[in-house]
PDB file of N, CA and C in Angstrom:
ATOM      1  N   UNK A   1      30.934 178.753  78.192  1.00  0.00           N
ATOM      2  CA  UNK A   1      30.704 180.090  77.719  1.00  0.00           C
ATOM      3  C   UNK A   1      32.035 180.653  77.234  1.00  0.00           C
ATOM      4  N   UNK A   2      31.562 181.460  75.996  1.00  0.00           N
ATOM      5  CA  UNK A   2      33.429 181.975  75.766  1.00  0.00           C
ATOM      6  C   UNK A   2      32.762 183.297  75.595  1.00  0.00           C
ATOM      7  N   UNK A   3      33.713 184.199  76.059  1.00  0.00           N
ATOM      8  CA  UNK A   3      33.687 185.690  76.117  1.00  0.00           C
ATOM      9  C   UNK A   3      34.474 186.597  75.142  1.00  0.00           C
ATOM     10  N   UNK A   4      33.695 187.368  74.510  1.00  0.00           N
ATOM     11  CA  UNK A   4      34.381 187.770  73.325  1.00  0.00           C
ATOM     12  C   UNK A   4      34.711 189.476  73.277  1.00  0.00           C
ATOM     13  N   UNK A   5      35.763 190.279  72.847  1.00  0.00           N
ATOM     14  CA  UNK A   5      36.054 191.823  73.057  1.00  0.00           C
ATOM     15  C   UNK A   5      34.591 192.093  72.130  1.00  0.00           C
ATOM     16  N   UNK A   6      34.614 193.339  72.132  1.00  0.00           N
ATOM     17  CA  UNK A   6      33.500 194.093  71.140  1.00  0.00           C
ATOM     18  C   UNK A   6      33.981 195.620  71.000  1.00  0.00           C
ATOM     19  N   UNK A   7      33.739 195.657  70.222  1.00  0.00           N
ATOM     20  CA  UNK A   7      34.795 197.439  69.194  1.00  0.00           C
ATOM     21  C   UNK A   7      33.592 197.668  69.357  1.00  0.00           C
ATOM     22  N   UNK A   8      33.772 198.975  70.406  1.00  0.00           N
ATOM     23  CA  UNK A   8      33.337 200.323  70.959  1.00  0.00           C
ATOM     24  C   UNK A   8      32.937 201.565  69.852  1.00  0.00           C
ATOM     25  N   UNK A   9      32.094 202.031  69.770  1.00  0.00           N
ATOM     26  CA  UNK A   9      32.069 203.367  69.052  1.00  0.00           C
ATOM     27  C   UNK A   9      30.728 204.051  69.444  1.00  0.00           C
ATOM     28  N   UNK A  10      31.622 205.417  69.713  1.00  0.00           N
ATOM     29  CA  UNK A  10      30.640 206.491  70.427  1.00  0.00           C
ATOM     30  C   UNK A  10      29.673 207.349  69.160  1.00  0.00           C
ATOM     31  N   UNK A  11      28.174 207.203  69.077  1.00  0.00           N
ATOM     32  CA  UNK A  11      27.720 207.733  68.216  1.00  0.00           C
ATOM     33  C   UNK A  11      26.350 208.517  69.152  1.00  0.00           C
ATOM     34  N   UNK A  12      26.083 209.857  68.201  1.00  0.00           N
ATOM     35  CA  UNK A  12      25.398 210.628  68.872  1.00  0.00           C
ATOM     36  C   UNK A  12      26.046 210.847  70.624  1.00  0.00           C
ATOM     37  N   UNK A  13      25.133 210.738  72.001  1.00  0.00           N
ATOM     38  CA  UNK A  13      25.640 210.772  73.441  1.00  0.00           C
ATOM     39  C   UNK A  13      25.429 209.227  73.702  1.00  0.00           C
ATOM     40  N   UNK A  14      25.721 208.529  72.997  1.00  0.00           N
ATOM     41  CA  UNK A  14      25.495 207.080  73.301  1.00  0.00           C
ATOM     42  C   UNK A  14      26.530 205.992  73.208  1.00  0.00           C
ATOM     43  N   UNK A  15      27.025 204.949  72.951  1.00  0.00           N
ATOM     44  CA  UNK A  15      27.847 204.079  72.866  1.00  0.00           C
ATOM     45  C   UNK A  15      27.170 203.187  71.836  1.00  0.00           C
ATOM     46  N   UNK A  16      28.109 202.173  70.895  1.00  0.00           N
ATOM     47  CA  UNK A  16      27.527 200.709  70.405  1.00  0.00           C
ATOM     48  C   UNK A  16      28.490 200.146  70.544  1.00  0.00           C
ATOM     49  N   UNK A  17      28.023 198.611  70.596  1.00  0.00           N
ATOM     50  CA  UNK A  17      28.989 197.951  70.733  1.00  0.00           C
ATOM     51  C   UNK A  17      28.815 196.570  69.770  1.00  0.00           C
ATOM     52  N   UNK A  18      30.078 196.363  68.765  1.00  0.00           N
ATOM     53  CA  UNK A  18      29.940 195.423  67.792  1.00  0.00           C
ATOM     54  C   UNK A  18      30.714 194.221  68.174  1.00  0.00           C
ATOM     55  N   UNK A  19      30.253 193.068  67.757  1.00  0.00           N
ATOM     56  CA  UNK A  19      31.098 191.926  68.045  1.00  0.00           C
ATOM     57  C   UNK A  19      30.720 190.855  67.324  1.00  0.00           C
ATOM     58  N   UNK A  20      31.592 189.879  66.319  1.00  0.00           N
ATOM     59  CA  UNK A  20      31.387 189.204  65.423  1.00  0.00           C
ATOM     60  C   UNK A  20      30.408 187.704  66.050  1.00  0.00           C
ATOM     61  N   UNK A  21      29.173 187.133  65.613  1.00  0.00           N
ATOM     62  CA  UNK A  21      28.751 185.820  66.203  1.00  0.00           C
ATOM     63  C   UNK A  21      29.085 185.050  64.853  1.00  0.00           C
ATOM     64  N   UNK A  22      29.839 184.737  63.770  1.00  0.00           N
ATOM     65  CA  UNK A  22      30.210 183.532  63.182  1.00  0.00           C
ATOM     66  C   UNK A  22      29.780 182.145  63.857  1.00  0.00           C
ATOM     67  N   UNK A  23      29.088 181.707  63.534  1.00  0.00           N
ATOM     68  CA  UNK A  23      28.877 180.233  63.893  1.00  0.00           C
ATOM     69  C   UNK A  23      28.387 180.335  64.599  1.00  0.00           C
ATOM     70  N   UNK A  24      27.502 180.819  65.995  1.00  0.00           N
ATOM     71  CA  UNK A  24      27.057 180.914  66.914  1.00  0.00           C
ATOM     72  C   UNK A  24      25.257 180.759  66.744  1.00  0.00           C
ATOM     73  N   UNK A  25      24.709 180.532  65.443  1.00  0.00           N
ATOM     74  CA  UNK A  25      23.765 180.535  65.323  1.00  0.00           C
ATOM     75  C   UNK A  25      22.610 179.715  66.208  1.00  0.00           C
ATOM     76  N   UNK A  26      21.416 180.169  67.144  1.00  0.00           N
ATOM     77  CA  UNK A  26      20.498 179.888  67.669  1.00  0.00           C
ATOM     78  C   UNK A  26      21.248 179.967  69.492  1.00  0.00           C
ATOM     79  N   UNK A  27      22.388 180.436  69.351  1.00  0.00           N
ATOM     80  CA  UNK A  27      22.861 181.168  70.943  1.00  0.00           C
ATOM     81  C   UNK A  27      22.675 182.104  71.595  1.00  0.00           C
ATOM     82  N   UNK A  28      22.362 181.997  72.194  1.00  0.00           N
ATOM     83  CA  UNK A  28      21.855 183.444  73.366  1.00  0.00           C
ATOM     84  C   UNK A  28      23.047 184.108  73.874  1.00  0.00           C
ATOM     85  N   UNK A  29      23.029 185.769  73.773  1.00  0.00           N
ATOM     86  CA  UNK A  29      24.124 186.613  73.885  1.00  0.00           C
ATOM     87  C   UNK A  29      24.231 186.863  75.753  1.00  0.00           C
ATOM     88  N   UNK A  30      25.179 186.793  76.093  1.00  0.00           N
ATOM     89  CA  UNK A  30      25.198 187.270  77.801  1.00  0.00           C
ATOM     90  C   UNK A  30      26.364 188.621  77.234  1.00  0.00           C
ATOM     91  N   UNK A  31      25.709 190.104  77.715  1.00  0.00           N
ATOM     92  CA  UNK A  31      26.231 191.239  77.894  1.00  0.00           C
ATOM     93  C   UNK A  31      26.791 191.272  79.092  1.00  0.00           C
ATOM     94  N   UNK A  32      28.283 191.674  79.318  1.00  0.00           N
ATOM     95  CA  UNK A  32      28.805 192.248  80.445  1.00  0.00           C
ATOM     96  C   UNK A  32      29.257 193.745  80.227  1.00  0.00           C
ATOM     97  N   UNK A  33      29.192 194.355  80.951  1.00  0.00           N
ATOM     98  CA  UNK A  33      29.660 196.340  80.637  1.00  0.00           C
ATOM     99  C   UNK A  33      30.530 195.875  81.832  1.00  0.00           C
ATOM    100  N   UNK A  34      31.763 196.721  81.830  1.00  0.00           N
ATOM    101  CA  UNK A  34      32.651 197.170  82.971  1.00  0.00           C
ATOM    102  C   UNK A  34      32.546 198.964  82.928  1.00  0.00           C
ATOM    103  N   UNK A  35      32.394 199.739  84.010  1.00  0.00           N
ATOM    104  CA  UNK A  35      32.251 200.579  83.604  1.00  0.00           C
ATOM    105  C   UNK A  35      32.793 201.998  85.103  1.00  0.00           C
ATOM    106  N   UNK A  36      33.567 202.934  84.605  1.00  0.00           N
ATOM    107  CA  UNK A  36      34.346 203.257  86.018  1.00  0.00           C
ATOM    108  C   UNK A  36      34.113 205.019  85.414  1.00  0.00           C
ATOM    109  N   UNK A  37      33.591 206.051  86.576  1.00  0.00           N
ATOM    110  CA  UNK A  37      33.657 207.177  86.343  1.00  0.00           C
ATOM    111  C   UNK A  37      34.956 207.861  86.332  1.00  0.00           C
ATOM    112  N   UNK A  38      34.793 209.271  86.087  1.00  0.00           N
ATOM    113  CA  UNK A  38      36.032 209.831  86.544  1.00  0.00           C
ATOM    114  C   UNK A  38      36.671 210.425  87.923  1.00  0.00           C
ATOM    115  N   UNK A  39      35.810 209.482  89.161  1.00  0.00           N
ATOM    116  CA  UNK A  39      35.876 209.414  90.605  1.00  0.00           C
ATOM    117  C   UNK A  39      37.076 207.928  90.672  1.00  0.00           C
ATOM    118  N   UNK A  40      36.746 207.262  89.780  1.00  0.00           N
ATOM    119  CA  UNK A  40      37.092 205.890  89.564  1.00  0.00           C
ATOM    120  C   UNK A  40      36.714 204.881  89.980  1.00  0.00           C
ATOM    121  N   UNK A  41      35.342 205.446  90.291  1.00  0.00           N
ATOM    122  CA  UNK A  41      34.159 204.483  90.590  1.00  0.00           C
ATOM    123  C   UNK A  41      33.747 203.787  89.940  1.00  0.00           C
ATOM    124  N   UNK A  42      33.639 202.370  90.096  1.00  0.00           N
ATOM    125  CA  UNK A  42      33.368 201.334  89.223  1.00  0.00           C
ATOM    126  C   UNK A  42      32.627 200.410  89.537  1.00  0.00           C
ATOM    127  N   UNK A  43      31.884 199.901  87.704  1.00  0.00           N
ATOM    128  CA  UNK A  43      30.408 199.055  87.999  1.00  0.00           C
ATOM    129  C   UNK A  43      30.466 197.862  87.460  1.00  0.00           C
ATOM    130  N   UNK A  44      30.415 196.741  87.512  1.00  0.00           N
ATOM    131  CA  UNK A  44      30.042 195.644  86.223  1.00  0.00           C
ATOM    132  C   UNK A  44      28.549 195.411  86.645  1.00  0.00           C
ATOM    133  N   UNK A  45      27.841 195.445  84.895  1.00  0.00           N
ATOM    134  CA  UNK A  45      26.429 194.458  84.776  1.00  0.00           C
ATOM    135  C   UNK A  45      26.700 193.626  84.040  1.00  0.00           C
ATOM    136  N   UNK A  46      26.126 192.297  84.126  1.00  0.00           N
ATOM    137  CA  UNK A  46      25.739 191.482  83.314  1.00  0.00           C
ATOM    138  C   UNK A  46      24.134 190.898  83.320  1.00  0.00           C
ATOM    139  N   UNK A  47      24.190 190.891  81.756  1.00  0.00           N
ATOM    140  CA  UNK A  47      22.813 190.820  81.923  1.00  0.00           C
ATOM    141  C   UNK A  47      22.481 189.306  81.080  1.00  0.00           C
ATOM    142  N   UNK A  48      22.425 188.215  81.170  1.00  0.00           N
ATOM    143  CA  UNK A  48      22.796 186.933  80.343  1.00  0.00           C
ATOM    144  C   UNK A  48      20.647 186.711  79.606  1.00  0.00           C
ATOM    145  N   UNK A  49      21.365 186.385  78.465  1.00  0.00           N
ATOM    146  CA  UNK A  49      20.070 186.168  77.913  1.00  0.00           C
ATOM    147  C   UNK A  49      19.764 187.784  77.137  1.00  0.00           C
ATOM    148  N   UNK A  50      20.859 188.609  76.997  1.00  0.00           N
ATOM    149  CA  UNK A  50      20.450 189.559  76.616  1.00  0.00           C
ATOM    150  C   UNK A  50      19.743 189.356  75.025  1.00  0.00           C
ATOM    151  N   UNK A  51      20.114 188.956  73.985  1.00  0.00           N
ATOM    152  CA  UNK A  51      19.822 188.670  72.970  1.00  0.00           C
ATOM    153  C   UNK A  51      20.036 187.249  72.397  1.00  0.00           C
ATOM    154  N   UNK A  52      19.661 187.458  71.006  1.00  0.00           N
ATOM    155  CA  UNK A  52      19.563 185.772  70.664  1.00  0.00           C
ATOM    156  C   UNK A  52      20.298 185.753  69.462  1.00  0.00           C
ATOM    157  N   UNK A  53      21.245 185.296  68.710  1.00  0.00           N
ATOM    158  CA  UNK A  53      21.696 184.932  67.534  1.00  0.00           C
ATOM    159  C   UNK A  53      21.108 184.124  66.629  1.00  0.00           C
ATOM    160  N   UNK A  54      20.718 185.234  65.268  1.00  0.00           N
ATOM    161  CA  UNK A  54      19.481 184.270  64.383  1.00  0.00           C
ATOM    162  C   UNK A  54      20.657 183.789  63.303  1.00  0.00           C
TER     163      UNK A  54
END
């Protein structure tokens, strides 16, 4: 598995998150979020199998 950054951008009260799949065609995406309030409370999900690369 290789893990890749993804450029963040806040639209509307929501988040997206972009990240290039070049070559990756017929691979299944595994999402990880890291994610920490302003308590500095902090979460990771991963969710594997999130999507599929056509």
């Amino acid at each position: 598995m290789t893990w890749a950054g993804a450029r963040v951008s806040q639209q509307g009260g929501g988040r997206t998150a972009t990240v290039h799949h070049a070559g990756a065609s017929g691979a299944q995406v595994t999402l990880r979020t890291d994610r920490t309030d302003a308590h500095g409370d902090s979460v990771t999900r991963t969710v594997v199998g999130a999507d599929d690369v056509r």
